[in-house]
Each structure stands twice: as C-alpha cells, then as structure tokens.
PDB file of N, CA and C in Angstrom:
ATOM      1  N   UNK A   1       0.811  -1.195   0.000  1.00  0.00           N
ATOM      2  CA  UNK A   1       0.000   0.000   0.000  1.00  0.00           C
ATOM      3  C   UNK A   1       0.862   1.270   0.000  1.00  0.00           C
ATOM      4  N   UNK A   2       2.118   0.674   0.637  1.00  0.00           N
ATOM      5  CA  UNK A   2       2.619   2.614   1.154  1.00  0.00           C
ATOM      6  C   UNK A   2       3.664   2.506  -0.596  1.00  0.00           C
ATOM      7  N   UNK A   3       3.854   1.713  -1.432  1.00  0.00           N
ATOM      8  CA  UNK A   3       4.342   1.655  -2.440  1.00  0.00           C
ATOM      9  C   UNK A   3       3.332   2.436  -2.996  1.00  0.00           C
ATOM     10  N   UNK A   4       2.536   2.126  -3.678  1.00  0.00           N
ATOM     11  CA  UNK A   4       1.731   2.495  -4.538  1.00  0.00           C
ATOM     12  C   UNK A   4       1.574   3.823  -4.106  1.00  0.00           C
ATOM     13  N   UNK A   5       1.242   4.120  -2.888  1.00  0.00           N
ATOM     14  CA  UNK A   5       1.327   5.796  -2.615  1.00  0.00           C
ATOM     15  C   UNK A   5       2.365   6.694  -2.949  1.00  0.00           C
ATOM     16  N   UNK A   6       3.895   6.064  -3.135  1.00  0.00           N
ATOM     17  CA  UNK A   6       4.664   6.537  -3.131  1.00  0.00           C
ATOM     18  C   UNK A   6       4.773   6.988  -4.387  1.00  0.00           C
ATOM     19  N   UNK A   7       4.353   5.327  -5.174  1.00  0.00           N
ATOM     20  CA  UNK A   7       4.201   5.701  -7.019  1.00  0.00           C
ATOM     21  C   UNK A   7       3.361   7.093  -7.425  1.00  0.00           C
ATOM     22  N   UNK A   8       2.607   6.875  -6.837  1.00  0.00           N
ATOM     23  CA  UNK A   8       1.277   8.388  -6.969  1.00  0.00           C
ATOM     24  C   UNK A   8       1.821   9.391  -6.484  1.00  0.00           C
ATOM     25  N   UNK A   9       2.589   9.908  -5.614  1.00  0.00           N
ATOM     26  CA  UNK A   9       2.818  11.240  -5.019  1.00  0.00           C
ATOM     27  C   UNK A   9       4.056  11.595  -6.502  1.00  0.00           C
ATOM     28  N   UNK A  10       5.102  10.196  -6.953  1.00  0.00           N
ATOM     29  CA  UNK A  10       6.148  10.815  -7.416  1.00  0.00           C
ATOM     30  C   UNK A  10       5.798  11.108  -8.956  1.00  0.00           C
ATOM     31  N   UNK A  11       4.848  10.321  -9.273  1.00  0.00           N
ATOM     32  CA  UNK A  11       4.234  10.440 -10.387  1.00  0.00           C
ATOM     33  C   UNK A  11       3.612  12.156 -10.807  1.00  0.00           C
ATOM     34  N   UNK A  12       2.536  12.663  -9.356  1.00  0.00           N
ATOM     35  CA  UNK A  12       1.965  13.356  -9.458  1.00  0.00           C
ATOM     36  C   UNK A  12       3.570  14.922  -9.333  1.00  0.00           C
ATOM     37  N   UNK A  13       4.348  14.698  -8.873  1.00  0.00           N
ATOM     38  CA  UNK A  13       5.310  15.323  -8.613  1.00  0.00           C
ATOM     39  C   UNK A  13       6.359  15.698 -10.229  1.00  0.00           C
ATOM     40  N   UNK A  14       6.032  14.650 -10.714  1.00  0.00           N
ATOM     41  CA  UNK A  14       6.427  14.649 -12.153  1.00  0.00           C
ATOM     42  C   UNK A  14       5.998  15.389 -13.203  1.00  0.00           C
ATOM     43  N   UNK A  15       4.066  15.448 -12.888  1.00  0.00           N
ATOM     44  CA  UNK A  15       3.215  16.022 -13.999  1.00  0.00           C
ATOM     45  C   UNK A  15       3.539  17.294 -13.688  1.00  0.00           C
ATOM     46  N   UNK A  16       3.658  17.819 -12.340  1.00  0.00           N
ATOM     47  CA  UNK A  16       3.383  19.562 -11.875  1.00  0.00           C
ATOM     48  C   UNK A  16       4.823  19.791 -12.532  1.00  0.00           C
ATOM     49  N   UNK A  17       5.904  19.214 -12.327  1.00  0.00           N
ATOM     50  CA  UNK A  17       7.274  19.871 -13.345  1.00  0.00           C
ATOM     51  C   UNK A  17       7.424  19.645 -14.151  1.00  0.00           C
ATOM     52  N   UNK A  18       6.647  19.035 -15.309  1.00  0.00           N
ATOM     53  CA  UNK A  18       6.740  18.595 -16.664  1.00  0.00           C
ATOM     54  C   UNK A  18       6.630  19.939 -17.617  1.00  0.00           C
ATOM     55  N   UNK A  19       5.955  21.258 -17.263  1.00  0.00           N
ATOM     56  CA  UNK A  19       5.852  22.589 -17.640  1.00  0.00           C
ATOM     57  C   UNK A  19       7.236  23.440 -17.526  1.00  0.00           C
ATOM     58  N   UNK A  20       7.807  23.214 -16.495  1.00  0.00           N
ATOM     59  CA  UNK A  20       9.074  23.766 -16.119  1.00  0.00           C
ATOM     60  C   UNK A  20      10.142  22.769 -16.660  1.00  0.00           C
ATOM     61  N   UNK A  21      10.110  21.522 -17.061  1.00  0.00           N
ATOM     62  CA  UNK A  21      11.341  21.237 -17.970  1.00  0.00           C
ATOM     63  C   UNK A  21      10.704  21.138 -19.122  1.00  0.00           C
ATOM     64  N   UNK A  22      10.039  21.429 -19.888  1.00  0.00           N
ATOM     65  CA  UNK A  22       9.617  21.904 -21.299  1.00  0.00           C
ATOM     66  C   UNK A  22       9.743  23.255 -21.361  1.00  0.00           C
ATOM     67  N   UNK A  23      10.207  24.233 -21.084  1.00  0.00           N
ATOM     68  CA  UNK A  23       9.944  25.316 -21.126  1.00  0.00           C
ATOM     69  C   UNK A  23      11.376  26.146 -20.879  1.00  0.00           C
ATOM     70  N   UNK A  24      12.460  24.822 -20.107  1.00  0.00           N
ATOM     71  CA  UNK A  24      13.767  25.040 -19.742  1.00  0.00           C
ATOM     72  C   UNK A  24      14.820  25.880 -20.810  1.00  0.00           C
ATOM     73  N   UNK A  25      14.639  24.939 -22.237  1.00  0.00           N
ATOM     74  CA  UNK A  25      15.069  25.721 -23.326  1.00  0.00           C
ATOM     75  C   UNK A  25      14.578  26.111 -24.530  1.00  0.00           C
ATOM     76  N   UNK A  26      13.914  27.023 -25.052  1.00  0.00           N
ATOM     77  CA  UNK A  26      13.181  27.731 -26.034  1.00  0.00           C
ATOM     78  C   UNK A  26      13.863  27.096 -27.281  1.00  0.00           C
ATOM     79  N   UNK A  27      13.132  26.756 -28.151  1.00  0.00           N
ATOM     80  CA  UNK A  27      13.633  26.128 -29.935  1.00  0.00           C
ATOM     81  C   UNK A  27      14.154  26.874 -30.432  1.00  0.00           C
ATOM     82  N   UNK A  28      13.420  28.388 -30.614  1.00  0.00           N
ATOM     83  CA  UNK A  28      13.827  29.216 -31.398  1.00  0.00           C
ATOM     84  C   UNK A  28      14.282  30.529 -31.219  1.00  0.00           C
ATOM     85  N   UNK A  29      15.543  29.926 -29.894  1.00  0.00           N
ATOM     86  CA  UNK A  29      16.153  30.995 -29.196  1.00  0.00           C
ATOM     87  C   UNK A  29      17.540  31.338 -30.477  1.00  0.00           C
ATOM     88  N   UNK A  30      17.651  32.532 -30.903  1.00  0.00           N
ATOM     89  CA  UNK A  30      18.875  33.097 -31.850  1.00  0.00           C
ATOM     90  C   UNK A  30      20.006  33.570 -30.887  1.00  0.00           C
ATOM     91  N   UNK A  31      21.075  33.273 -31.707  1.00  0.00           N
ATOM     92  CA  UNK A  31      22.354  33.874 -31.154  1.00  0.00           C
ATOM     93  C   UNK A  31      22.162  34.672 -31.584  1.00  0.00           C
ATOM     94  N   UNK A  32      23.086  36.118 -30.781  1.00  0.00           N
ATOM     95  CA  UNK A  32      23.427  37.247 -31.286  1.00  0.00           C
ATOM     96  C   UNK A  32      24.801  37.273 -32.285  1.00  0.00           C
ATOM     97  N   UNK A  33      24.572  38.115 -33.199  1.00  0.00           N
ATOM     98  CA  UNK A  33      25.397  38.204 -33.947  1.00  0.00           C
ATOM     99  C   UNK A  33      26.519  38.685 -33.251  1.00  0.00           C
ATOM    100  N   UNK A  34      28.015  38.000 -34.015  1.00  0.00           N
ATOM    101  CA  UNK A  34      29.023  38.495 -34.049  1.00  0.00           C
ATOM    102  C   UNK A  34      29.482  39.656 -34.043  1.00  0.00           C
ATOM    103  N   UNK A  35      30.317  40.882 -33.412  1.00  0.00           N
ATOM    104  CA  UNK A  35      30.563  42.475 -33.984  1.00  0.00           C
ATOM    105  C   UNK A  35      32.102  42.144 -34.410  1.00  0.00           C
ATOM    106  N   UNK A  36      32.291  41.112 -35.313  1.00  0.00           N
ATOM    107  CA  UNK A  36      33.383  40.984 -36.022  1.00  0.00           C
ATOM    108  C   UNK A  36      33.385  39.908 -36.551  1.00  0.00           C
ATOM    109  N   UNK A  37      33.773  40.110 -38.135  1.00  0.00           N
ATOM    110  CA  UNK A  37      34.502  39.037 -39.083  1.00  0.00           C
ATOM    111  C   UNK A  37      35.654  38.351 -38.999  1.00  0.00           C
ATOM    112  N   UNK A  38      35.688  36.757 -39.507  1.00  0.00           N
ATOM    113  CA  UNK A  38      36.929  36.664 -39.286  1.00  0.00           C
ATOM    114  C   UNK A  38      37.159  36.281 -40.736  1.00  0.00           C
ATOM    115  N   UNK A  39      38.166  36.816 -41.626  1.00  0.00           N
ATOM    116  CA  UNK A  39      38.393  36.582 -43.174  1.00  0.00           C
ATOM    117  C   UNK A  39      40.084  35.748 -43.518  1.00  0.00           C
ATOM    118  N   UNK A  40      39.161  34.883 -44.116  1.00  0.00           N
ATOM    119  CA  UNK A  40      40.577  33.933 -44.145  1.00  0.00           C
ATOM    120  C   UNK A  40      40.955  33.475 -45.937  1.00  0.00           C
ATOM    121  N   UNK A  41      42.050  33.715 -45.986  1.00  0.00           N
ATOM    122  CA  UNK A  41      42.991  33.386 -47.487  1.00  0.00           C
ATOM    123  C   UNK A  41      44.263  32.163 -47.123  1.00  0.00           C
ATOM    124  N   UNK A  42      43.840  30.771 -47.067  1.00  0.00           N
ATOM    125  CA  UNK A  42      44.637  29.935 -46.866  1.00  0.00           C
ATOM    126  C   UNK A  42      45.177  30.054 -45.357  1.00  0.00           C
ATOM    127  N   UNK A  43      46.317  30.324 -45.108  1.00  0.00           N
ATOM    128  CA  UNK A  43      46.564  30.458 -43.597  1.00  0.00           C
ATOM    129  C   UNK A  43      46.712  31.932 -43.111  1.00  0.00           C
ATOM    130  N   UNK A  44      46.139  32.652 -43.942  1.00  0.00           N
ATOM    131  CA  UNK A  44      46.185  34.197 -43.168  1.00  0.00           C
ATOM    132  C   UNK A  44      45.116  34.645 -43.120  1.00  0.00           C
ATOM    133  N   UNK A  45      44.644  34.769 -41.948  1.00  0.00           N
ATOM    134  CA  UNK A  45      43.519  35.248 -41.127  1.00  0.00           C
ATOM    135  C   UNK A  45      43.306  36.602 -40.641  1.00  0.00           C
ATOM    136  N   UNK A  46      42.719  37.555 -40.948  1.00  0.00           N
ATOM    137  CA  UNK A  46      42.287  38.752 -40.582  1.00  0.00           C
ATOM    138  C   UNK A  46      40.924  39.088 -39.907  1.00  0.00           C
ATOM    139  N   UNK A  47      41.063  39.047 -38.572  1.00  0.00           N
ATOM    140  CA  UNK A  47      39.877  40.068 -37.792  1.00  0.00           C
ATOM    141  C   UNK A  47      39.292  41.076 -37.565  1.00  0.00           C
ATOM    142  N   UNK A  48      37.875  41.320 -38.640  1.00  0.00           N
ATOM    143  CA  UNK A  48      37.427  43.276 -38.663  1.00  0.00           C
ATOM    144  C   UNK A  48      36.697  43.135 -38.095  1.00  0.00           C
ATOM    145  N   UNK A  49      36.733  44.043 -36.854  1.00  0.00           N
ATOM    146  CA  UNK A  49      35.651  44.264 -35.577  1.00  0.00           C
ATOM    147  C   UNK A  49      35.269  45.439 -35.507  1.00  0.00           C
ATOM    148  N   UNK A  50      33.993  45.826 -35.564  1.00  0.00           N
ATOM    149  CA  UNK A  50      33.284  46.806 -35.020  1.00  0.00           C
ATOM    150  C   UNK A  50      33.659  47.998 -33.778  1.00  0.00           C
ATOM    151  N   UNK A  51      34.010  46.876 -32.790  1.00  0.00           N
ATOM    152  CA  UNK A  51      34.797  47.604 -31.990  1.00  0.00           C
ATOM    153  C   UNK A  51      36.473  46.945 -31.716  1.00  0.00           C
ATOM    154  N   UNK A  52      37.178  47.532 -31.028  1.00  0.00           N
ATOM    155  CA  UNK A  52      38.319  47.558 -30.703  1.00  0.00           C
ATOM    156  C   UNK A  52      38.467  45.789 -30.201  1.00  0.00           C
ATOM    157  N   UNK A  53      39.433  45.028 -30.522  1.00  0.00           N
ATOM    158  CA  UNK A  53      39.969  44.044 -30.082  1.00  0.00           C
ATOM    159  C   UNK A  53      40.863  44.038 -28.583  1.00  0.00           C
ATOM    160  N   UNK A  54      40.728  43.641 -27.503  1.00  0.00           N
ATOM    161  CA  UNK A  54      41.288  43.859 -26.394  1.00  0.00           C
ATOM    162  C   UNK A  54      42.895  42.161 -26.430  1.00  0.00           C
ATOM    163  N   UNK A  55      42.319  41.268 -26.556  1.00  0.00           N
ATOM    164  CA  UNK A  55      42.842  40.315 -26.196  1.00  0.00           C
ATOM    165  C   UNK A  55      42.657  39.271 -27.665  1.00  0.00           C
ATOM    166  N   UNK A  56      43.286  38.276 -27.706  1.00  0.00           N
ATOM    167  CA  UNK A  56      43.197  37.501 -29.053  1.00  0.00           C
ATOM    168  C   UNK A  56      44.069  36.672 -28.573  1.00  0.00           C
ATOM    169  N   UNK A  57      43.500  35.043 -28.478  1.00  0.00           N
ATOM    170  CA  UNK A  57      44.474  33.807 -27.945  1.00  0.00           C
ATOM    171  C   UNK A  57      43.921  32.662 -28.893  1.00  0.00           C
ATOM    172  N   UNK A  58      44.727  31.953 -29.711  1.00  0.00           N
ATOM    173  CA  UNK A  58      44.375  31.325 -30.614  1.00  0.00           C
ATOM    174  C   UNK A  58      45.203  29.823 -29.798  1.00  0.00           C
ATOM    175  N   UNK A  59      44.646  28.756 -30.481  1.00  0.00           N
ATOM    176  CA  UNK A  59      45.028  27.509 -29.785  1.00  0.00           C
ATOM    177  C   UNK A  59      44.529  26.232 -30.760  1.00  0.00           C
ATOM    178  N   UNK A  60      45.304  24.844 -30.431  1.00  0.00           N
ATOM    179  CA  UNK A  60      45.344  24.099 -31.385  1.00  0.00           C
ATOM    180  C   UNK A  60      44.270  23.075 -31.022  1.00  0.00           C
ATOM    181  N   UNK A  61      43.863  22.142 -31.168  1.00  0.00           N
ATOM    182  CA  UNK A  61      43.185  21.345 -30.796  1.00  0.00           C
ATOM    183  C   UNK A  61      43.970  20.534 -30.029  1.00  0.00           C
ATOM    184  N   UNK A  62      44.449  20.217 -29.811  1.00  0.00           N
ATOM    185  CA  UNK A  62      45.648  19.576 -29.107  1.00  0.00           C
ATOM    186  C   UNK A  62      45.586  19.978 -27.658  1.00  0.00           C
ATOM    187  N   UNK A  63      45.428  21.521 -27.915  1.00  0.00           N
ATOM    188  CA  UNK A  63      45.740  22.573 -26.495  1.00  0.00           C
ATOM    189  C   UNK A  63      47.304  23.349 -26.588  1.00  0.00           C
ATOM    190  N   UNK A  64      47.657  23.821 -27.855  1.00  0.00           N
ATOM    191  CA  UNK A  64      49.288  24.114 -27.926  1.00  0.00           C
ATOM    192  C   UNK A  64      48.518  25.538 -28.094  1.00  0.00           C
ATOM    193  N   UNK A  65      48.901  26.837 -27.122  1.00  0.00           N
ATOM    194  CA  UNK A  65      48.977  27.935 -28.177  1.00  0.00           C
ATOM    195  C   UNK A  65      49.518  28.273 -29.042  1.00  0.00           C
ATOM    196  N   UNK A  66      48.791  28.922 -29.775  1.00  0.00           N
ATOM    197  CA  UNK A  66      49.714  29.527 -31.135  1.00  0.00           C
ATOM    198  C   UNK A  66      50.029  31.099 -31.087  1.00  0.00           C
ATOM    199  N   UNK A  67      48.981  31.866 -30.312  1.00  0.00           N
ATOM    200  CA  UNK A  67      48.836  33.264 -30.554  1.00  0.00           C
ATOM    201  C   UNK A  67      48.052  33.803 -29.426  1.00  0.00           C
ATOM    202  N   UNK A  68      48.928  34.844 -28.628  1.00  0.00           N
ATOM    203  CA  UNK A  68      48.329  35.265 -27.517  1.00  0.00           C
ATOM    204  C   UNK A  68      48.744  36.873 -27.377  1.00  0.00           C
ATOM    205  N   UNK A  69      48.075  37.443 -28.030  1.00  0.00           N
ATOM    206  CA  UNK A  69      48.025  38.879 -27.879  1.00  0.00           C
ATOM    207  C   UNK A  69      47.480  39.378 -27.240  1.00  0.00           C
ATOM    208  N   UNK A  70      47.669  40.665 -26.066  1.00  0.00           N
ATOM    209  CA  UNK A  70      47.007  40.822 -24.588  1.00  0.00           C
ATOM    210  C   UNK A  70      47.240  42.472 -25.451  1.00  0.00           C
ATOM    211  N   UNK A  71      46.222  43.911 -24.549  1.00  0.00           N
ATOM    212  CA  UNK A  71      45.652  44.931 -25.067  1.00  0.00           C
ATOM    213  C   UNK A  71      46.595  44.994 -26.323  1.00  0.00           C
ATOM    214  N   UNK A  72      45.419  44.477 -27.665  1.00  0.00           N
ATOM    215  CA  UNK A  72      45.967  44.863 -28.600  1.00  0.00           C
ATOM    216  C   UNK A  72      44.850  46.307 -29.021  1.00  0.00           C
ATOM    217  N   UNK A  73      43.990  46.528 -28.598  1.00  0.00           N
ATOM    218  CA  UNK A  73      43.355  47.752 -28.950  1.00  0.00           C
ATOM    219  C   UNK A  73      43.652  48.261 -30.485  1.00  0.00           C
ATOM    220  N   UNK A  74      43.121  47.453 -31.091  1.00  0.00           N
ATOM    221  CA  UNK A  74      42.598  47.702 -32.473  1.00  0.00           C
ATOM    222  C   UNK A  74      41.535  47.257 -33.169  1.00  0.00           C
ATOM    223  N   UNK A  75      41.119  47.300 -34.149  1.00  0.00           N
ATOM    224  CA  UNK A  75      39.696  47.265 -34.686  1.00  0.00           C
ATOM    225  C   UNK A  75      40.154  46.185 -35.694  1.00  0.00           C
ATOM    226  N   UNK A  76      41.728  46.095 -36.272  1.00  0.00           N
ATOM    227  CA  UNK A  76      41.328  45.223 -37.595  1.00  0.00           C
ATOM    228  C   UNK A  76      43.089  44.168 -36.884  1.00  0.00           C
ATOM    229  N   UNK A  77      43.046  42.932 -37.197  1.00  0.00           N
ATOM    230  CA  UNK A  77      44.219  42.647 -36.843  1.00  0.00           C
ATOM    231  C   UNK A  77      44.178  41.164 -37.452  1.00  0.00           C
ATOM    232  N   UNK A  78      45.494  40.670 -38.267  1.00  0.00           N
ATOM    233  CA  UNK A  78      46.009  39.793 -39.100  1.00  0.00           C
ATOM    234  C   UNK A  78      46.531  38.888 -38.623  1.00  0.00           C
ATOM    235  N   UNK A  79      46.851  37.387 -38.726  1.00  0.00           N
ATOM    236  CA  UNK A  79      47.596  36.521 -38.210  1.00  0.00           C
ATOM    237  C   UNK A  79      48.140  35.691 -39.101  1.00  0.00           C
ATOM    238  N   UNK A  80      49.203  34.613 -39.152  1.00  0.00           N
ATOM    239  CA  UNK A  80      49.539  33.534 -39.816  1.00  0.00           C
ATOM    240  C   UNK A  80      49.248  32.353 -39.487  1.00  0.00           C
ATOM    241  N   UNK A  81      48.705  31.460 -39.697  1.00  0.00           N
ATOM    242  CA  UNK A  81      48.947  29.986 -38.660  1.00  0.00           C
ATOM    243  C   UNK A  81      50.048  29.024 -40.048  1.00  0.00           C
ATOM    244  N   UNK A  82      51.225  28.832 -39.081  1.00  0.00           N
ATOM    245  CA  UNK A  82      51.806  28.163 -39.598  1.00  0.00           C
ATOM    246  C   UNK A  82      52.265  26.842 -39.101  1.00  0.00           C
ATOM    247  N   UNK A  83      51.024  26.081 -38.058  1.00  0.00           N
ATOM    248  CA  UNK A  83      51.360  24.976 -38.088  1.00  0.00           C
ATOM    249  C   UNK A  83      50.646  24.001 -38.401  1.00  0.00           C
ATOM    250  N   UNK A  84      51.295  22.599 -38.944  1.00  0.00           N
ATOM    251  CA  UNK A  84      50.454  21.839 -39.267  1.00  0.00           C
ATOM    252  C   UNK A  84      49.175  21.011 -38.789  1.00  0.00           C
ATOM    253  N   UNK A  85      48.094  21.842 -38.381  1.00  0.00           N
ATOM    254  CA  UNK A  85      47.378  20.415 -37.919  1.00  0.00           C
ATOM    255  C   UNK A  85      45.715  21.769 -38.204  1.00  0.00           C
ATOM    256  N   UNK A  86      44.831  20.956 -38.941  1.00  0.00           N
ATOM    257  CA  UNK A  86      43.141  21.233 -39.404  1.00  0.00           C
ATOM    258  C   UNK A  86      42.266  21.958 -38.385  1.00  0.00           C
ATOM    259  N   UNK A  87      42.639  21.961 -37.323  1.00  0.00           N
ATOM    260  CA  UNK A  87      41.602  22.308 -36.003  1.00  0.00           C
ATOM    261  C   UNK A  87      42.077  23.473 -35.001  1.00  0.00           C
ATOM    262  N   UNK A  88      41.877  25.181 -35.229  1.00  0.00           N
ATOM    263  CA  UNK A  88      41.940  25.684 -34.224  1.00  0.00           C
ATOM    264  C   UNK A  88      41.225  26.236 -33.252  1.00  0.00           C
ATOM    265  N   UNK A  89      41.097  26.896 -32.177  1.00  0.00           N
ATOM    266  CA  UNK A  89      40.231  27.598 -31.732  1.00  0.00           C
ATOM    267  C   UNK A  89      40.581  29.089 -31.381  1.00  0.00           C
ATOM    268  N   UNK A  90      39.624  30.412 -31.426  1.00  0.00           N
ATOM    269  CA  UNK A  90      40.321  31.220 -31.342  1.00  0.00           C
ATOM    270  C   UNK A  90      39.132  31.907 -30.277  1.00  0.00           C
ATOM    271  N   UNK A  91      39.704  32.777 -29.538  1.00  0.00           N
ATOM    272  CA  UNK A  91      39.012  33.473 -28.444  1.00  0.00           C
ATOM    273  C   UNK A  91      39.286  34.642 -28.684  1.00  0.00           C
ATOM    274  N   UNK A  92      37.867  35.760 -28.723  1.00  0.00           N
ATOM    275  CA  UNK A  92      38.412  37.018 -29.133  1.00  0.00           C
ATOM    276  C   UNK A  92      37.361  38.433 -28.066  1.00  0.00           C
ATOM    277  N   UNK A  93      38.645  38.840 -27.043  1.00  0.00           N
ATOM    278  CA  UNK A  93      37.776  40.003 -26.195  1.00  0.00           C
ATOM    279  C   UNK A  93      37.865  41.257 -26.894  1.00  0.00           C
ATOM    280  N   UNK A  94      37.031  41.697 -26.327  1.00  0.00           N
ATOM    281  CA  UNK A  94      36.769  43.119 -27.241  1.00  0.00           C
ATOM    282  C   UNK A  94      36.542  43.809 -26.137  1.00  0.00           C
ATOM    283  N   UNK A  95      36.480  45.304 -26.008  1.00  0.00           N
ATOM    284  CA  UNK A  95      36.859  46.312 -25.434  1.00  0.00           C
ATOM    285  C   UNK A  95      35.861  46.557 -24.336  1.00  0.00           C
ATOM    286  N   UNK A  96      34.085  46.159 -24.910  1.00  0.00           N
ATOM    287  CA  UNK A  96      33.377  46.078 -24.111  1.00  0.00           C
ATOM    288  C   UNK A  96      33.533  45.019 -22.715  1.00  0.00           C
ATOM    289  N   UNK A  97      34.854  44.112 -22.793  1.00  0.00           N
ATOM    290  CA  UNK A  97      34.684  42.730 -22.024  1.00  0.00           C
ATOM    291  C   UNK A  97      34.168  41.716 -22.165  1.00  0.00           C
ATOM    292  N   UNK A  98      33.076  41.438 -23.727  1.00  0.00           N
ATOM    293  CA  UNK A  98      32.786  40.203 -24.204  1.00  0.00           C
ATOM    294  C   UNK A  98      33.554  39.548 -24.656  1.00  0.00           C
ATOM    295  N   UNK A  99      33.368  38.242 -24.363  1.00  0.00           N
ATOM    296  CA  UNK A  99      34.205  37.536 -25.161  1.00  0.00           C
ATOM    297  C   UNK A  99      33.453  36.084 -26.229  1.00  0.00           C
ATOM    298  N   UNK A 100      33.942  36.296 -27.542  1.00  0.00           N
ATOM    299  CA  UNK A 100      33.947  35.462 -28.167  1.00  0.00           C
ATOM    300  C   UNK A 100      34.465  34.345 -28.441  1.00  0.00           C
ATOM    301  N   UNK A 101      33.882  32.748 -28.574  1.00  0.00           N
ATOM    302  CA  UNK A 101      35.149  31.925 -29.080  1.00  0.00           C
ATOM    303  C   UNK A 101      34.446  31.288 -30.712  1.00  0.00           C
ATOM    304  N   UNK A 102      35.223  30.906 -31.178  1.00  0.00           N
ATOM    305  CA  UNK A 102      34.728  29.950 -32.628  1.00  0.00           C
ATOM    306  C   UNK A 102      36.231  28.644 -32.558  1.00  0.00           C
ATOM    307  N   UNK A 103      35.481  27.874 -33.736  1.00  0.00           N
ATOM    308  CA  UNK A 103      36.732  26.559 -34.280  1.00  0.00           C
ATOM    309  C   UNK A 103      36.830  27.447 -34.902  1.00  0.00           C
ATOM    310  N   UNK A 104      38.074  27.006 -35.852  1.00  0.00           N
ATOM    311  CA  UNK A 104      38.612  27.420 -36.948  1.00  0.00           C
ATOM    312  C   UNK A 104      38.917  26.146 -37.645  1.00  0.00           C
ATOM    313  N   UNK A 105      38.450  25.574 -39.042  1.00  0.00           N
ATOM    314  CA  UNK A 105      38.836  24.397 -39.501  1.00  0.00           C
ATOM    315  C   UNK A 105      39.540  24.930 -41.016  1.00  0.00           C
ATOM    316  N   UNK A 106      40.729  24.629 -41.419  1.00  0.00           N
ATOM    317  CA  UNK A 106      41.878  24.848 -42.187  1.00  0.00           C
ATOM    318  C   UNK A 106      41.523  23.502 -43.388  1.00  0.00           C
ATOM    319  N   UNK A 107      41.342  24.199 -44.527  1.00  0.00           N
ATOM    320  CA  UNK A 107      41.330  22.772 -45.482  1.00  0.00           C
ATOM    321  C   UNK A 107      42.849  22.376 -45.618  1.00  0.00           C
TER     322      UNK A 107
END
C-alpha cells in the first residue's frame, strides 16, 4: 500500500514539473550576432571588428597555443597559422569585455 502511494505522489510530482522542464530551453532561441569578421585566405587570417579588439588567444586542438596577444586595442588585426594540424580555436575580447570563441577548420 505505502508503495503504490509513493508511485502516486512521485508520479503526481512529475506532472506539476513537466511545464518547467519543457519550457527550460526555447527552440527558437537566436544567437546574437558576431561584432566581427573573421576573413581567411589559406593560412592568413584577418579580424574586422566593429569595436576595438582587447585580447586575441588562438590555440590548437591539441591545447598548444599559437597566438596570444594581450591589449591589442585595435579594430582590424592579421595573423599567420603556420602549423600543421586542421583544427583551431580562437578566443576574441573586445573592449566592451565580451568575449567570443569559434573553431577554426583549415582545409
């Protein structure tokens, strides 16, 4: 008997939050856009930002940095990647204190 009660209370405990985890994450929630491009010609990469670039740390998949520029305070800024391997990641703060990350995949 005290089973079956238990089934019913946890059951009924289930239906009342079934609204609150459907509702947890919206379908057709949009990212905000980017306030910077990143434009790439084989291995040279250029960043045009809207606003000022504060910081820029680029890294391999691996976990090797490649590129760690601290107040670079500029709006447009160029890089090389010259090592071998398809997969980077790059993190990019901007002046406001946001920070961005993306992959970077290299044919």
């Amino acid at each position: 008997m005290t089973r079956l009660s238990t089934l019913r209370k946890f059951i009924f405990a289930l239906l009342l939050s079934l609204p609150l985890i459907l509702h947890a994450q919206p379908a057709n929630e949009t990212k905000p856009s980017k306030p910077y491009r990143l434009l790439t010609s084989g291995k040279q990469f250029t960043i045009k930002s809207s606003k000022e670039i504060r910081q820029l740390l680029v890294w391999t998949a691996s976990g090797h940095r490649i590129i760690e520029q601290r107040e670079l305070n500029e709006s447009n800024y160029s890089f090389r990647l010259e090592v071998k391997e398809k997969y980077f990641f790059m993190m990019v703060q901007l002046s406001d204190g946001k920070v961005f990350t993306e992959k970077i995949g290299i044919p």
